[in-house]
C-alpha atoms as a PDB file:
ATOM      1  CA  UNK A   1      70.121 -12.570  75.676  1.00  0.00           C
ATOM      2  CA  UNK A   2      73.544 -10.488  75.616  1.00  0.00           C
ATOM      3  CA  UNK A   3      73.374  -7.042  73.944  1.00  0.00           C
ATOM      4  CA  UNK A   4      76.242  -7.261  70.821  1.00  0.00           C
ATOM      5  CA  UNK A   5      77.511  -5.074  68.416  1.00  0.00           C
ATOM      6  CA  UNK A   6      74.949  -4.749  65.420  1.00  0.00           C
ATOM      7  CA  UNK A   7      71.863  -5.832  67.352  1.00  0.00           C
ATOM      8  CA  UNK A   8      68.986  -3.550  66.233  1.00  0.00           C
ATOM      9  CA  UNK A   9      67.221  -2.319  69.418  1.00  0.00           C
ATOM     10  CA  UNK A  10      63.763   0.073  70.460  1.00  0.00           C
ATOM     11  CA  UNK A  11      64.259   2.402  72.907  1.00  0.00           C
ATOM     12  CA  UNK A  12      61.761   2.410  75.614  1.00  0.00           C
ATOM     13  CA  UNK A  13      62.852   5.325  77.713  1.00  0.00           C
ATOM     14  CA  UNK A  14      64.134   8.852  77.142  1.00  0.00           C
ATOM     15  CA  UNK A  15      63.440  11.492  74.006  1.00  0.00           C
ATOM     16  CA  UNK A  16      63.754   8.675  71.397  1.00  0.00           C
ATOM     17  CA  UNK A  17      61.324   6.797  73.138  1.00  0.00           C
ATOM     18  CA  UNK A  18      60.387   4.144  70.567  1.00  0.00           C
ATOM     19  CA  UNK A  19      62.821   4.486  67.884  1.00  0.00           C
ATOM     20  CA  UNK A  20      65.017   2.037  66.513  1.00  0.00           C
ATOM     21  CA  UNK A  21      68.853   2.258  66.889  1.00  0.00           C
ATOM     22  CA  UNK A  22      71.631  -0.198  66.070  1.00  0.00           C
ATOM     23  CA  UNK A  23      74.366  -1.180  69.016  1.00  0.00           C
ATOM     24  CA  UNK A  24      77.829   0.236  67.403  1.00  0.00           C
ATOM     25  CA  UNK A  25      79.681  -0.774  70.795  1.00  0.00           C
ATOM     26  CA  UNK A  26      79.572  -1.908  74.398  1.00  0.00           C
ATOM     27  CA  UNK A  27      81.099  -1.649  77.434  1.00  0.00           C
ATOM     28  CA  UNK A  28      80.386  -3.042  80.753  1.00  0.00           C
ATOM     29  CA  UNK A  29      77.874  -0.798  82.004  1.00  0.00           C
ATOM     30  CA  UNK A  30      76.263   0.965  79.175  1.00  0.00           C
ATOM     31  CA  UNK A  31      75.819   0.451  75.163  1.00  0.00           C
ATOM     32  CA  UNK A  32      76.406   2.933  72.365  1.00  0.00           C
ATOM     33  CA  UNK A  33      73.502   3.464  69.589  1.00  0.00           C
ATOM     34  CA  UNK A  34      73.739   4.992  66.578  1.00  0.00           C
ATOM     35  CA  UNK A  35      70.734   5.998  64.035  1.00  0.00           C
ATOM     36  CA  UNK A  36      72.756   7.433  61.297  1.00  0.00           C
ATOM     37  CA  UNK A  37      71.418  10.648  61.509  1.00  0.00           C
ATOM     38  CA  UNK A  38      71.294  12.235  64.731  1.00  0.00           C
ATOM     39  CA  UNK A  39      73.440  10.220  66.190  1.00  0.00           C
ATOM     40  CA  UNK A  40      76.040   8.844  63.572  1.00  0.00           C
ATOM     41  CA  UNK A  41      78.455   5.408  63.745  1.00  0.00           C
ATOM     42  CA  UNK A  42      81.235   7.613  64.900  1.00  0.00           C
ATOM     43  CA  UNK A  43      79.215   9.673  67.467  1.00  0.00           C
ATOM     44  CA  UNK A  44      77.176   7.063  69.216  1.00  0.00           C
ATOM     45  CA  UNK A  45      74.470   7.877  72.009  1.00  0.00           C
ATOM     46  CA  UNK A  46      75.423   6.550  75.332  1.00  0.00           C
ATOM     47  CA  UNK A  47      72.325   4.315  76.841  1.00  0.00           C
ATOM     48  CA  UNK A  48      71.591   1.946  80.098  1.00  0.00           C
ATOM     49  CA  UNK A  49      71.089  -1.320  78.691  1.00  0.00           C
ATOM     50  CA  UNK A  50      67.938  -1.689  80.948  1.00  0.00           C
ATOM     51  CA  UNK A  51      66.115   1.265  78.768  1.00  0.00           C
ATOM     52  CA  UNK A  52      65.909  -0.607  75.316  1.00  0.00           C
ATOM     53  CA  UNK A  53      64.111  -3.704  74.138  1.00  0.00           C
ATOM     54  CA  UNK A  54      65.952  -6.229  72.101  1.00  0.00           C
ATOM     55  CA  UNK A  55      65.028  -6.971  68.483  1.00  0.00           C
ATOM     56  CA  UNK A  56      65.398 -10.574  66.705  1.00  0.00           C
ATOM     57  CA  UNK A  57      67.767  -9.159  63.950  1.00  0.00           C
ATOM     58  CA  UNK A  58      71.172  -8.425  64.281  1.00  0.00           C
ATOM     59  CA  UNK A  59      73.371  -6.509  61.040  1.00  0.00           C
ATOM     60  CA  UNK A  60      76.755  -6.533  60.145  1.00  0.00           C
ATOM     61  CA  UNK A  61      78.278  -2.805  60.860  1.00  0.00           C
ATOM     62  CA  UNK A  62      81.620  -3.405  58.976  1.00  0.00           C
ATOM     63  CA  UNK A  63      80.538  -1.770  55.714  1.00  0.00           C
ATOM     64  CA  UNK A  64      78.046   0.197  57.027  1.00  0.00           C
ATOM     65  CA  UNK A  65      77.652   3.892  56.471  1.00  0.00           C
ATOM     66  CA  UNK A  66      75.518   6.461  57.926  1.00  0.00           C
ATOM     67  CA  UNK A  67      73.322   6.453  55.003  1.00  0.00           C
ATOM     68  CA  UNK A  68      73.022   3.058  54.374  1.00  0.00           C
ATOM     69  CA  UNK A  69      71.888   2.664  58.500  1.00  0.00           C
ATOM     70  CA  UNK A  70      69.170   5.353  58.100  1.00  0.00           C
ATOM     71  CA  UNK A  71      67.626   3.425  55.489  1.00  0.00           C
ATOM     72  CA  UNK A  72      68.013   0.206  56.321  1.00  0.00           C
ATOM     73  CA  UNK A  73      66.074   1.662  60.149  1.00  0.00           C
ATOM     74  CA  UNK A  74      63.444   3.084  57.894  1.00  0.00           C
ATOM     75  CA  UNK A  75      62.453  -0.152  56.427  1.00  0.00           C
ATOM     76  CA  UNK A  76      62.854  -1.846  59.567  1.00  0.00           C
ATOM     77  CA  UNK A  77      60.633   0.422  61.312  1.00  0.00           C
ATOM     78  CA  UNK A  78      58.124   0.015  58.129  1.00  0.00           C
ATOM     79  CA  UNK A  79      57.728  -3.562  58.480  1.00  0.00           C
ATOM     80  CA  UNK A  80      60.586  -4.586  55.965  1.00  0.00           C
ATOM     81  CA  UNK A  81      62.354  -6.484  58.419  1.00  0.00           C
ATOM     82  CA  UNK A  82      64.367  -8.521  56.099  1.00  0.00           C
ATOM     83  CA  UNK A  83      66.518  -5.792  54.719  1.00  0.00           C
END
């Protein structure tokens, strides 16, 4: 499956080792990830595609604000997974 913009993904490597982020934008070697707290929509982390682990949901980013992503990850990571 192709990594998009607004896929929710786990990191499997690195400090955030198991924590969910959301792809804010792509290139052709790596993908950008933002949590909306340490790393916010307009200060993405850079990651290697190969270190996450692809989710089945995918969110819409366009009116998304850092707030709104933290909590929508919270729930996600709680088991809500139809926020």
């Amino acid at each position: 499956m192709q990594l998009q913009v607004g896929m929710i993904v786990r990191a499997v490597a690195g400090k955030e080792q198991n924590q969910f982020w959301m792809i804010v934008r792509t290139d052709e070697k790596y993908i950008y990830l933002a949590d909306g707290k340490h790393r916010t929509l307009q200060n993405p982390k850079r990651k290697n595609p190969k270190h996450v682990r692809i989710t089945q949901t995918i969110w819409n980013p366009d009116d998304l604000t850092d707030k709104m992503l933290r909590q929508k990850l919270r729930l996600f990571k709680e088991g809500n997974k139809f926020v």
